[in-house]
N, C-alpha and C. Protein backbone atom coordinates (compact mmCIF):
# COMPACT_ATOMS: atom_id res chain seq x y z
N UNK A 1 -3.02 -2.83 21.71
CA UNK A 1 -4.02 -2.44 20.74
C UNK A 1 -4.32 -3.65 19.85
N UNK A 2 -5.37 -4.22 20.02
CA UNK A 2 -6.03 -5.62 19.00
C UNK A 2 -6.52 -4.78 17.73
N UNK A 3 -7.03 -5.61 16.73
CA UNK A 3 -6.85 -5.30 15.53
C UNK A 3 -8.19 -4.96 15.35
N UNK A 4 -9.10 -4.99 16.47
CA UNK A 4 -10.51 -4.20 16.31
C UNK A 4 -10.60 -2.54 17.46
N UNK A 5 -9.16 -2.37 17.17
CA UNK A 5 -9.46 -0.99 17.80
C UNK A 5 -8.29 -0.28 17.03
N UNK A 6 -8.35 -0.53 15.74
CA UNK A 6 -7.97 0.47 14.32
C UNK A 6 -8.38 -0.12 13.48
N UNK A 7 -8.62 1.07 12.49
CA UNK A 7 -8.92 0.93 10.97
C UNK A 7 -8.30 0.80 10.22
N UNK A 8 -8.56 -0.05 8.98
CA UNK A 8 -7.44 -0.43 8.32
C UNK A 8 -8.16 0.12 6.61
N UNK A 9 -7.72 0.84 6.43
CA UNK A 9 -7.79 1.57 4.60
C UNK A 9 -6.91 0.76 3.96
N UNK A 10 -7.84 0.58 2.85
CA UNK A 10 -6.81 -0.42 2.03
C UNK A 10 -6.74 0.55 0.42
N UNK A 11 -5.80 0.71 0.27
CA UNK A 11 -5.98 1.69 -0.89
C UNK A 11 -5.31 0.92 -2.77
N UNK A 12 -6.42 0.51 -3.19
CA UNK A 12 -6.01 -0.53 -4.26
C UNK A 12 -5.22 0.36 -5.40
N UNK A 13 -4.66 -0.01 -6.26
CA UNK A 13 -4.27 0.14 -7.18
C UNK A 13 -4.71 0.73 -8.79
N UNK A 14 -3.93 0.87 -9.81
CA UNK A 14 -4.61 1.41 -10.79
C UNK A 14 -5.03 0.37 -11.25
N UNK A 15 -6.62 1.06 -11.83
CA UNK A 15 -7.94 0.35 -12.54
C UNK A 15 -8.76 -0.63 -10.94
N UNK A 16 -8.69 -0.33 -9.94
CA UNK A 16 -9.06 -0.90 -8.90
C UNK A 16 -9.22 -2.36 -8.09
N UNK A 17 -8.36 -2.77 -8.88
CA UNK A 17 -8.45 -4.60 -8.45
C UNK A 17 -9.78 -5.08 -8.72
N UNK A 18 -9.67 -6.21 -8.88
CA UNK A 18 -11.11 -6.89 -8.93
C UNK A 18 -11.37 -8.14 -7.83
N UNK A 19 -12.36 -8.30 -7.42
CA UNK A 19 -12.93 -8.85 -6.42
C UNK A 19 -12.77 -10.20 -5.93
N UNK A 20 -11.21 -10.68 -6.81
CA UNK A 20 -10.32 -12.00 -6.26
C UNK A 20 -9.21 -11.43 -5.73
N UNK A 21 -8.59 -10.16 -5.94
CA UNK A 21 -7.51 -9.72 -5.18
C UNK A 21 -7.70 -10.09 -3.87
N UNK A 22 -6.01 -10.51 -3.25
CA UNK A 22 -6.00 -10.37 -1.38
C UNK A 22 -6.97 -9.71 -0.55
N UNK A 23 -6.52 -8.24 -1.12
CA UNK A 23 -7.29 -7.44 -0.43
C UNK A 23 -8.80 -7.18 0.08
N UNK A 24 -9.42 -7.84 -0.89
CA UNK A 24 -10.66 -7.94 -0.88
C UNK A 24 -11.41 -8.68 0.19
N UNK A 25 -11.16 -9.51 -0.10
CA UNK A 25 -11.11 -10.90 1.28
C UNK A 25 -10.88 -9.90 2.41
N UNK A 26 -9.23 -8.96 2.63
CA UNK A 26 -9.11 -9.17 3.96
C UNK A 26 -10.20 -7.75 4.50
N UNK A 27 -10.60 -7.11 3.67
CA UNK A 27 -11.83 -6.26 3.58
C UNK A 27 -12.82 -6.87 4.61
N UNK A 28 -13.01 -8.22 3.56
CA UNK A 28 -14.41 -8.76 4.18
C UNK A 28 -13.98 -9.64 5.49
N UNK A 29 -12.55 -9.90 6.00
CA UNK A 29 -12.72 -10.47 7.06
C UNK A 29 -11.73 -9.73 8.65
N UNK A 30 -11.43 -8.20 8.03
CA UNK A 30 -10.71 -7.51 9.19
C UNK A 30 -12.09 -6.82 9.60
N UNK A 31 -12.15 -6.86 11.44
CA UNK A 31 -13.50 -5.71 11.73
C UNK A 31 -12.41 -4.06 11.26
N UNK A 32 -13.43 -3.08 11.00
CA UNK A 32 -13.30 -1.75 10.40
C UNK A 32 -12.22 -1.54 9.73
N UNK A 33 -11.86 -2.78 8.31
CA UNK A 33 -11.68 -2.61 7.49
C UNK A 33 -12.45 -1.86 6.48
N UNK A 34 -11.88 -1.03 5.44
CA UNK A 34 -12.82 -0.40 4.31
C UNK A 34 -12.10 -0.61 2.85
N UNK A 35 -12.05 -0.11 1.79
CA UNK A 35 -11.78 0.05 0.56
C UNK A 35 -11.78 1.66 0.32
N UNK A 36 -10.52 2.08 -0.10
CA UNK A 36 -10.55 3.67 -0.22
C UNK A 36 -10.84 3.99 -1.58
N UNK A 37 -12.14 3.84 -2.05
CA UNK A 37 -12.81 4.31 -3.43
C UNK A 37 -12.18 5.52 -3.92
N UNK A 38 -11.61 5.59 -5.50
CA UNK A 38 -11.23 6.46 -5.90
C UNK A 38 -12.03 6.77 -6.78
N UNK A 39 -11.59 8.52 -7.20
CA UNK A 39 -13.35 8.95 -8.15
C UNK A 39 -12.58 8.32 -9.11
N UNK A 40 -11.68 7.89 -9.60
CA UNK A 40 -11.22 7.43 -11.05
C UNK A 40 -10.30 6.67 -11.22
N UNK A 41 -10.45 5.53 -11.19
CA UNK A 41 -9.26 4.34 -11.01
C UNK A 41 -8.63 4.27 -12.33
N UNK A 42 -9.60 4.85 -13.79
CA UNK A 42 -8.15 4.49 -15.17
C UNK A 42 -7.23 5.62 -15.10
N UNK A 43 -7.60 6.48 -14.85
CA UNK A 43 -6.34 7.82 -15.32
C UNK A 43 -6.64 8.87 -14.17
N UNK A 44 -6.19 7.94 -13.01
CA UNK A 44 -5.49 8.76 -11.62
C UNK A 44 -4.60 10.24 -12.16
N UNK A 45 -5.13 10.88 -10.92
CA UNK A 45 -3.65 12.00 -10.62
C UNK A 45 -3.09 12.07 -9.03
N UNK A 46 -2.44 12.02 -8.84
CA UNK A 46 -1.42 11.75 -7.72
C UNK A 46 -2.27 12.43 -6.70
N UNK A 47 -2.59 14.08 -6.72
CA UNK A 47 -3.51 14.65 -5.96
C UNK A 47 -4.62 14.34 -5.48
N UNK A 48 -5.60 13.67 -6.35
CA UNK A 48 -7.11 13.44 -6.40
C UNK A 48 -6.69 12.18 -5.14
N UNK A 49 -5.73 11.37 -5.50
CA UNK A 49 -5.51 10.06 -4.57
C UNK A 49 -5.51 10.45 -3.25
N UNK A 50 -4.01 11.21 -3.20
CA UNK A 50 -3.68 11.48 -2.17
C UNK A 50 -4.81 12.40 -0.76
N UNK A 51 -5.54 13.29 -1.49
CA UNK A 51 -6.73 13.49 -1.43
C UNK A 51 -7.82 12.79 -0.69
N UNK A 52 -8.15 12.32 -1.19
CA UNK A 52 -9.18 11.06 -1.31
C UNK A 52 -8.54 9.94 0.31
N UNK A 53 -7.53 9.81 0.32
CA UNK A 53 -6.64 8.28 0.92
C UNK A 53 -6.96 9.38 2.69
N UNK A 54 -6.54 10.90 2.42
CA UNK A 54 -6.13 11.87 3.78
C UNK A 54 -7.34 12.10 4.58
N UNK A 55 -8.55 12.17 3.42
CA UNK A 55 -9.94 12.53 3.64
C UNK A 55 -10.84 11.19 4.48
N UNK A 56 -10.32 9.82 3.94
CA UNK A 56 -10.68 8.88 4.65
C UNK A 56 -9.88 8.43 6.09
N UNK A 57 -9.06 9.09 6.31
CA UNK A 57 -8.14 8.93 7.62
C UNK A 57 -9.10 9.65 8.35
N UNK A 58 -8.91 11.65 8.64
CA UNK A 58 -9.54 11.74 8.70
C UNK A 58 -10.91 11.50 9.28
N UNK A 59 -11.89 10.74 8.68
CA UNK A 59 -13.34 10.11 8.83
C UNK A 59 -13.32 8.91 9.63
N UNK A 60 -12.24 8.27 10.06
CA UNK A 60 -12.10 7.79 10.73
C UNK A 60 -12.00 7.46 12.32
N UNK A 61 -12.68 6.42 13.08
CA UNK A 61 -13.23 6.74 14.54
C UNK A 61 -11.56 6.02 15.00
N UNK A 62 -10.63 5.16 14.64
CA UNK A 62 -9.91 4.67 15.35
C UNK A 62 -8.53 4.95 14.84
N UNK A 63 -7.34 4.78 15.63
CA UNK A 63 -6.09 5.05 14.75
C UNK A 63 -5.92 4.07 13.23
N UNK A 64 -5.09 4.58 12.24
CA UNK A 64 -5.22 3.79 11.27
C UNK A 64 -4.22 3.32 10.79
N UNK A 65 -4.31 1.98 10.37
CA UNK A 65 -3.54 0.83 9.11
C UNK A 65 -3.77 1.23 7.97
N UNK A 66 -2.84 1.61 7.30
CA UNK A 66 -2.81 1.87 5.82
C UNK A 66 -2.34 0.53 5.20
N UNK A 67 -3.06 -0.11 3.89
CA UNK A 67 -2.43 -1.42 3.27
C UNK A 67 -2.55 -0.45 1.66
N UNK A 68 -1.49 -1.16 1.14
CA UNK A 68 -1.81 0.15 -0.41
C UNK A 68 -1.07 -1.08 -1.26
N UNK A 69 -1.86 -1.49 -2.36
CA UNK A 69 -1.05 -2.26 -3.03
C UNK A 69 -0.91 -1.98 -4.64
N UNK A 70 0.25 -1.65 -5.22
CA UNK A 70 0.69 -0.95 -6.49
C UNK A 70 0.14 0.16 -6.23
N UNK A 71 -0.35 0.51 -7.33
CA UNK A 71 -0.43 2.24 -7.30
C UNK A 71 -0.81 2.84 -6.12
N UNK A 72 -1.61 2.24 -5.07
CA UNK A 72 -1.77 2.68 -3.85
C UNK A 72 -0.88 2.71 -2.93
N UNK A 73 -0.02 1.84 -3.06
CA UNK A 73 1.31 1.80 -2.32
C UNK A 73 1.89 2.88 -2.47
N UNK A 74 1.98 3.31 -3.67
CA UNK A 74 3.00 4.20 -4.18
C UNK A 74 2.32 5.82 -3.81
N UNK A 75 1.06 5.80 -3.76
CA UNK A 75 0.50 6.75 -3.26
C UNK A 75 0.61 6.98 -2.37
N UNK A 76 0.39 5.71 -0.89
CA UNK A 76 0.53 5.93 0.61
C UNK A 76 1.82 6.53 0.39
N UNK A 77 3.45 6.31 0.03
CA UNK A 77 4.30 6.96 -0.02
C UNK A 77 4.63 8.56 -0.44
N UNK A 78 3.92 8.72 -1.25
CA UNK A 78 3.75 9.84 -1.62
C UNK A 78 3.33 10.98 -0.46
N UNK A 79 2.80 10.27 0.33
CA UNK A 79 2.03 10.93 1.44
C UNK A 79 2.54 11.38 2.64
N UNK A 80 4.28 10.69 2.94
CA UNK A 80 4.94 10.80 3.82
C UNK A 80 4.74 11.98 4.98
N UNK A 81 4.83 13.35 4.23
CA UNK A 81 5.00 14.38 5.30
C UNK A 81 3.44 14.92 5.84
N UNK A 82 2.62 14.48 4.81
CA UNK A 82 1.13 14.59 5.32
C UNK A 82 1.22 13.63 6.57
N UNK A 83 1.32 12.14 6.38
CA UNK A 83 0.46 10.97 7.52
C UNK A 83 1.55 11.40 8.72
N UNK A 84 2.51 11.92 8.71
CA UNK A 84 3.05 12.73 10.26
C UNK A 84 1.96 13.39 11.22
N UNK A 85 1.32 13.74 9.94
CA UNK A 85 0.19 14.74 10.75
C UNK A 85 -1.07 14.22 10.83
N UNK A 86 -1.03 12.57 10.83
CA UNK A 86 -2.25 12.18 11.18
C UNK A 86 -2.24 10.66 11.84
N UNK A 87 -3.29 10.31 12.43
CA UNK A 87 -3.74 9.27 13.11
C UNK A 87 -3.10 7.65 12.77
N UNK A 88 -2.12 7.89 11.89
CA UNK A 88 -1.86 6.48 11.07
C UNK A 88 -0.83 6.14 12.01
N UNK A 89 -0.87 5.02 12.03
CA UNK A 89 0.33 3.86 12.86
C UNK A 89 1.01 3.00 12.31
N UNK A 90 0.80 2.92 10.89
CA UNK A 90 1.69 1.90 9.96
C UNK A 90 0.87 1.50 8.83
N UNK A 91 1.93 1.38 7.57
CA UNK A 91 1.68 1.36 6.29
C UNK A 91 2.44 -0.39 5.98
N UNK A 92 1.85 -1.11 5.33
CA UNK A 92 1.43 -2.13 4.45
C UNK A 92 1.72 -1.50 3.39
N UNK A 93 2.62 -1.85 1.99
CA UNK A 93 2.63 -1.86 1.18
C UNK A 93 3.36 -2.53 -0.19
N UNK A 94 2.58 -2.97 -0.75
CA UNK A 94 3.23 -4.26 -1.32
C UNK A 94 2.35 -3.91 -3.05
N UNK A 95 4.48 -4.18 -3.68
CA UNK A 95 4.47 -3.66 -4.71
C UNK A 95 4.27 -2.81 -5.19
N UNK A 96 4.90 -1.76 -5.07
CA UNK A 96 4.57 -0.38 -5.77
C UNK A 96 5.30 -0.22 -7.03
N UNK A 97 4.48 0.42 -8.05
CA UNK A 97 5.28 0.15 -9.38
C UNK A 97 6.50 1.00 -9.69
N UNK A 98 7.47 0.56 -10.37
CA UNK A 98 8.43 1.20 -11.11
C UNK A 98 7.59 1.86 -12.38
N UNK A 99 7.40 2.90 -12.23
CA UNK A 99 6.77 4.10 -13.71
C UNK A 99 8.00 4.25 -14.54
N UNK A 100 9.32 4.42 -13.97
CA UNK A 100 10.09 4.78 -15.04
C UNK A 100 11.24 3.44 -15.61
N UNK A 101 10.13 2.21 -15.48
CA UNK A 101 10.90 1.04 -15.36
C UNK A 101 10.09 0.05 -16.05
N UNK A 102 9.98 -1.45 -15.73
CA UNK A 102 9.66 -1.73 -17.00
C UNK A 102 7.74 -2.18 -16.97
N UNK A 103 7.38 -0.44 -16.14
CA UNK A 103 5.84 -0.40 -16.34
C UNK A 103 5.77 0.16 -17.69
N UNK A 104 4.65 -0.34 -18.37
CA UNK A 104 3.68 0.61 -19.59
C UNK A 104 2.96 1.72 -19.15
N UNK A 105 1.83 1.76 -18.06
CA UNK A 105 1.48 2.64 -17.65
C UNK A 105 1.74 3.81 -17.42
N UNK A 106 2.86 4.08 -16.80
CA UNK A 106 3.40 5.70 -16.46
C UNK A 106 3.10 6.77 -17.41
N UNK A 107 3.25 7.03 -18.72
CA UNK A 107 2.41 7.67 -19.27
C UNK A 107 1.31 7.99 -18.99
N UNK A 108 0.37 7.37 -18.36
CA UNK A 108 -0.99 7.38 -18.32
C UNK A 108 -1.46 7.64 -17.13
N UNK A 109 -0.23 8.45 -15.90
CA UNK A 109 -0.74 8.94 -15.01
C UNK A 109 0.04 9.72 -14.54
N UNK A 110 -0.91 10.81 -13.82
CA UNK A 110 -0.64 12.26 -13.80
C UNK A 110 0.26 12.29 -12.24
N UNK A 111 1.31 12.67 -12.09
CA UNK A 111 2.40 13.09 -10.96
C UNK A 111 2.83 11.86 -10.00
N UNK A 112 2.49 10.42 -10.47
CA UNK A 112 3.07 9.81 -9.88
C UNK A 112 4.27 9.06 -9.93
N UNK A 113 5.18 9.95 -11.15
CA UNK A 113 6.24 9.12 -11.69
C UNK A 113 7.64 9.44 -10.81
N UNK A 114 7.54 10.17 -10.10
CA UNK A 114 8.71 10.91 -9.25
C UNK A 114 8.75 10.02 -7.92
N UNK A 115 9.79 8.75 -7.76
CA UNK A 115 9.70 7.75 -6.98
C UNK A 115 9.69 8.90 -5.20
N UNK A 116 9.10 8.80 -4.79
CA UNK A 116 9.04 10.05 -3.40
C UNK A 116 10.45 9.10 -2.46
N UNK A 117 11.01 9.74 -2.16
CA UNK A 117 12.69 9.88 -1.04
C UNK A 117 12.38 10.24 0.60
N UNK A 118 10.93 10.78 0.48
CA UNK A 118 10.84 10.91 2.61
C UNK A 118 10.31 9.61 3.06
N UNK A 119 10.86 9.55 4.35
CA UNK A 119 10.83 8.07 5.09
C UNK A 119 9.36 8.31 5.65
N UNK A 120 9.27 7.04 5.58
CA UNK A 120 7.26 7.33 5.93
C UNK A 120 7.59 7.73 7.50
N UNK A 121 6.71 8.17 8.12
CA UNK A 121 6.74 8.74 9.69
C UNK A 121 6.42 7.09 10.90
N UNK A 122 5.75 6.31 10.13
CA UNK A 122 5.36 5.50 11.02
C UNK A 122 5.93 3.96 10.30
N UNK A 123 5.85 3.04 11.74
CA UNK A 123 6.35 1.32 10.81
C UNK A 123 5.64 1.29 9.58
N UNK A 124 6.47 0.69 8.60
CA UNK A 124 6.18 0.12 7.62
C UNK A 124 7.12 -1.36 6.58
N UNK A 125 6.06 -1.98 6.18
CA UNK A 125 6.85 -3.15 5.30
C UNK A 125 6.57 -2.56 4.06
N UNK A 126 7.41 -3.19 2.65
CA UNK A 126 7.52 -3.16 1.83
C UNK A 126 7.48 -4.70 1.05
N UNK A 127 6.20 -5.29 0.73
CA UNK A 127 6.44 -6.44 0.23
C UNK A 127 6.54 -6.50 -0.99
N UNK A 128 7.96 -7.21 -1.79
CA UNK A 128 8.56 -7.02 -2.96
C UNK A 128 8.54 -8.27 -3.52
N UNK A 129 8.10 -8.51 -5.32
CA UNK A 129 8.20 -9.75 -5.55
C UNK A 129 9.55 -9.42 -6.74
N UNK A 130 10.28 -11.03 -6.72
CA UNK A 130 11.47 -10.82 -7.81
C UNK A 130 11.44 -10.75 -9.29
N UNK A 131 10.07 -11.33 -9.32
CA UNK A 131 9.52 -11.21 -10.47
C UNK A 131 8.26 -10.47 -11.15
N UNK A 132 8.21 -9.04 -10.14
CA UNK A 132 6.88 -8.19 -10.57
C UNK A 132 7.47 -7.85 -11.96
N UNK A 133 6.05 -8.10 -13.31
CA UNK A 133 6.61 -7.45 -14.14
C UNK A 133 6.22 -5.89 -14.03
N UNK A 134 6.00 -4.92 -13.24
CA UNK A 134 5.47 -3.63 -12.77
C UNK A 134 6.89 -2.89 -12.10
N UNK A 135 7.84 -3.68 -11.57
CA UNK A 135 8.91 -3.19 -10.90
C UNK A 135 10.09 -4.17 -10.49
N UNK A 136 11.44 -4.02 -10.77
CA UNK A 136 12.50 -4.42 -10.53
C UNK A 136 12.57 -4.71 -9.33
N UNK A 137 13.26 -5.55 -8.63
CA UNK A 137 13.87 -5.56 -7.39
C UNK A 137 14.14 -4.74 -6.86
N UNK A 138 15.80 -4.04 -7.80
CA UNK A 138 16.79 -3.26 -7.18
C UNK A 138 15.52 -2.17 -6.89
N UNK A 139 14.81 -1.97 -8.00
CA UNK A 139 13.68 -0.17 -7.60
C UNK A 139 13.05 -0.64 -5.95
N UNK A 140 12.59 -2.24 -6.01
CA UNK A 140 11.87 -2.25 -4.58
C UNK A 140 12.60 -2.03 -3.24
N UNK A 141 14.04 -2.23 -3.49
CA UNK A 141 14.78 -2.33 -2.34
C UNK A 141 15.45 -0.73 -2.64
N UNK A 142 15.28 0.05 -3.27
CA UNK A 142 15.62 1.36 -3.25
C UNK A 142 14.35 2.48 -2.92
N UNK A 143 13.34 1.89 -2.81
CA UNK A 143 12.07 2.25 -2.23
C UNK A 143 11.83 2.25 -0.40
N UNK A 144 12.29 0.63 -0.08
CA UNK A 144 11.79 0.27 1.09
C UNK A 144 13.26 1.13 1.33
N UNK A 145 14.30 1.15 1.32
CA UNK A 145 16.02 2.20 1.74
C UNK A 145 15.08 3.61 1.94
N UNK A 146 14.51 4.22 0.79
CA UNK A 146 14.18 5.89 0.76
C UNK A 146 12.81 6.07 1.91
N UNK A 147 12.04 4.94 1.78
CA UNK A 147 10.91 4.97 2.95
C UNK A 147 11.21 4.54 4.09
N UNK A 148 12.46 3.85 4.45
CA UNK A 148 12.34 3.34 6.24
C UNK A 148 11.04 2.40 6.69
N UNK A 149 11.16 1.37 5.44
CA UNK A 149 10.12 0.48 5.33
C UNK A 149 11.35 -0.82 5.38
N UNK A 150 10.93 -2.05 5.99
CA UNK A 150 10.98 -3.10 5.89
C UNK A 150 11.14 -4.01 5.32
N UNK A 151 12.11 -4.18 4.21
CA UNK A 151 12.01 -5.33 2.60
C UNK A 151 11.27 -6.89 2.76
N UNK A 152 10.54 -7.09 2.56
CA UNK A 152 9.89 -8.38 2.93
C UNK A 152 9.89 -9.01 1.02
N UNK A 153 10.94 -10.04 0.87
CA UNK A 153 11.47 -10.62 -0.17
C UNK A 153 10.36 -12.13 -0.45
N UNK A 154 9.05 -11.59 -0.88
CA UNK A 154 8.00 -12.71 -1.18
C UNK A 154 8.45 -13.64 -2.63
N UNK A 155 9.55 -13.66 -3.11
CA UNK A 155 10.10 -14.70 -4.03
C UNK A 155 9.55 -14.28 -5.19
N UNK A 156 9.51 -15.00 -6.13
CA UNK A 156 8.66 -15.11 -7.71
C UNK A 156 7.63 -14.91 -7.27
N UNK A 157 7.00 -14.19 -7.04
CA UNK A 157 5.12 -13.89 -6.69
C UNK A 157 4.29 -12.96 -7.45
N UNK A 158 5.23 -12.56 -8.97
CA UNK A 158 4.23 -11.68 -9.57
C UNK A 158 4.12 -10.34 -9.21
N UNK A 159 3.12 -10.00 -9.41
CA UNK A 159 2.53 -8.38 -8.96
C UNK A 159 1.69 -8.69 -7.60
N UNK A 160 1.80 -10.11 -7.60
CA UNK A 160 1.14 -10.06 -5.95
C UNK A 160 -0.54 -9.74 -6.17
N UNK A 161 -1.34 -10.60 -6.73
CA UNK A 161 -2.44 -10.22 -7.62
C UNK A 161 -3.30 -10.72 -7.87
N UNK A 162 -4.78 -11.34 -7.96
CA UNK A 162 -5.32 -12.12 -8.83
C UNK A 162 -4.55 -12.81 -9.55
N UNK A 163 -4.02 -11.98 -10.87
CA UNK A 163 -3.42 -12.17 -12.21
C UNK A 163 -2.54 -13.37 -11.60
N UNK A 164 -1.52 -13.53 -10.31
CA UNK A 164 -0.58 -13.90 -9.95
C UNK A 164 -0.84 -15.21 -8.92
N UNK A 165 -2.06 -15.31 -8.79
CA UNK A 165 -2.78 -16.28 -8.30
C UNK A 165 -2.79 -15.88 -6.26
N UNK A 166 -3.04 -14.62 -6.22
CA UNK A 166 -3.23 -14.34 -4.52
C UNK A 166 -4.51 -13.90 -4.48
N UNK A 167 -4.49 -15.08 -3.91
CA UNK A 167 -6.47 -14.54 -3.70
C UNK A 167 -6.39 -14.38 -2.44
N UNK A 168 -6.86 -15.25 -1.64
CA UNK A 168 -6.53 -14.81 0.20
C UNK A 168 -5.44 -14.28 0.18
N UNK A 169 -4.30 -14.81 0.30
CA UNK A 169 -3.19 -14.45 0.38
C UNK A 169 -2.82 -14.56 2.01
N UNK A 170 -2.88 -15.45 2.46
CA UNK A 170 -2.65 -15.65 4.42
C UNK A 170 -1.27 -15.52 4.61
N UNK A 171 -0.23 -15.65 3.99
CA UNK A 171 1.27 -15.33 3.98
C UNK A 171 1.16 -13.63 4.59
N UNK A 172 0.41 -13.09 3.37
CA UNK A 172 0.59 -11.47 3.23
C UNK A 172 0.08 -10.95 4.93
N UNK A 173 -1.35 -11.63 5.19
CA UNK A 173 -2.42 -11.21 5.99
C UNK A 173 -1.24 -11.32 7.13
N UNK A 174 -0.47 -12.60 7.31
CA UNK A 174 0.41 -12.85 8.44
C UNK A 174 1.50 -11.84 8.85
N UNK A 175 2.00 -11.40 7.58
CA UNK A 175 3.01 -10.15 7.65
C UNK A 175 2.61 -9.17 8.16
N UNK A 176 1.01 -8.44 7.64
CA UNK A 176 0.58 -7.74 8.41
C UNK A 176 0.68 -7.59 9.52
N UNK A 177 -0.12 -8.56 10.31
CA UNK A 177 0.06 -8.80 12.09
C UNK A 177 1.10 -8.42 12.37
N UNK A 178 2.41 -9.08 11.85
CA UNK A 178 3.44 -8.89 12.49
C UNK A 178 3.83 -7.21 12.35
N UNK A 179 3.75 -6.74 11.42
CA UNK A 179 3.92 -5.24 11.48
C UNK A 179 2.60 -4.52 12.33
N UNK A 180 1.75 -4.89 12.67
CA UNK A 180 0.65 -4.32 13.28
C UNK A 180 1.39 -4.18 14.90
N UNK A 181 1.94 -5.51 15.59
CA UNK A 181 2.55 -5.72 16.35
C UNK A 181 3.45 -4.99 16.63
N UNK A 182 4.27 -4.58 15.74
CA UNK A 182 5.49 -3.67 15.86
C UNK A 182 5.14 -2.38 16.53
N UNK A 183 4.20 -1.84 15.63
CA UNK A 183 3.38 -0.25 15.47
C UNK A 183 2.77 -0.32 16.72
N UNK A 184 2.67 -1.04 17.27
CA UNK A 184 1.96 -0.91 18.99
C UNK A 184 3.05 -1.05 20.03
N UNK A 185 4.44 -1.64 19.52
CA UNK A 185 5.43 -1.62 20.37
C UNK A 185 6.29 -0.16 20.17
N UNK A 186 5.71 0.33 19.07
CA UNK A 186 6.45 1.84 18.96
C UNK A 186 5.40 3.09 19.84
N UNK A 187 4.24 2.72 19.52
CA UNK A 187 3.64 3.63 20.50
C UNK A 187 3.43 3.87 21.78
């Protein structure tokens, strides 16, 4: 399976990234890549996401790549016993925040503070930086343990971000492949 015979949803984060993030780029340079538009990127609820992320699978003509980065990450997880029951072949996800850690945010959003414990159904990485100020280590490597995700240890890299200086980001794009690779040796 080549990487133009699935779709790849990229499901951004809270307040929606802006248009130097990784992701964006790899938008504009994977074929049937998309952006999973949320009706409300400042003050998400876990549902509306999750929602929204199932509905674009779904609508989809080819099996799918999930990439979710921070709050979307944490959403694709959330989703565990749903994407069993659908077309997905592997989750990308890099940096998902610690809410009850040393994020500010968590207050400010509705049911996503309960770190989710089911192992995603299909391959997945977990790319973790040592220095996200959004989430601890130990939370990332107790994430990728509860999901049956992959720890991929990207060093001091921030939130992995604009802010953090990843604009392309070809390291990340490379990891992908290699988990894309996997997900076709499991099927």
């Amino acid at each position: 399976m080549a990487i133009s015979d699935i779709d790849v949803l990229v499901a951004p984060g809270w307040k929606g990234g802006d248009k130097d993030t990784w992701y964006t780029g790899w938008i504009e340079k994977l074929p049937h890549a998309r952006r999973v538009e949320q009706r409300d990127f400042e003050t998400p609820t876990l549902s509306d996401w999750t929602d929204e992320i199932e509905k674009q699978i779904l609508l989809s003509e080819r099996p799918v790549a999930l990439v979710g980065h921070s709050l979307g990450a944490l959403t694709i997880a959330h989703m565990a016993e749903t994407l069993a029951k659908l077309p997905v072949i592997a989750a990308f996800l890099v940096t998902p925040p610690e809410l009850d850690g040393p994020s500010t945010i968590g207050p400010m959003l509705t049911g996503f503070q309960a770190m989710p414990t089911d192992p995603l159904p299909v391959p997945s990485f977990l790319v973790a930086s040592r220095n996200d100020p959004f989430a601890t280590y130990p939370f990332s490597e107790a994430c990728a343990n509860a999901w049956g995700s992959e720890l991929i240890d990207a060093g001091d890299a921030g939130h992995i971000n604009s802010d953090s200086g990843h604009g392309p980001w070809p390291e990340g794009l490379l990891r992908f492949g290699v988990l894309l690779k996997r997900a076709r040796a499991a099927s």
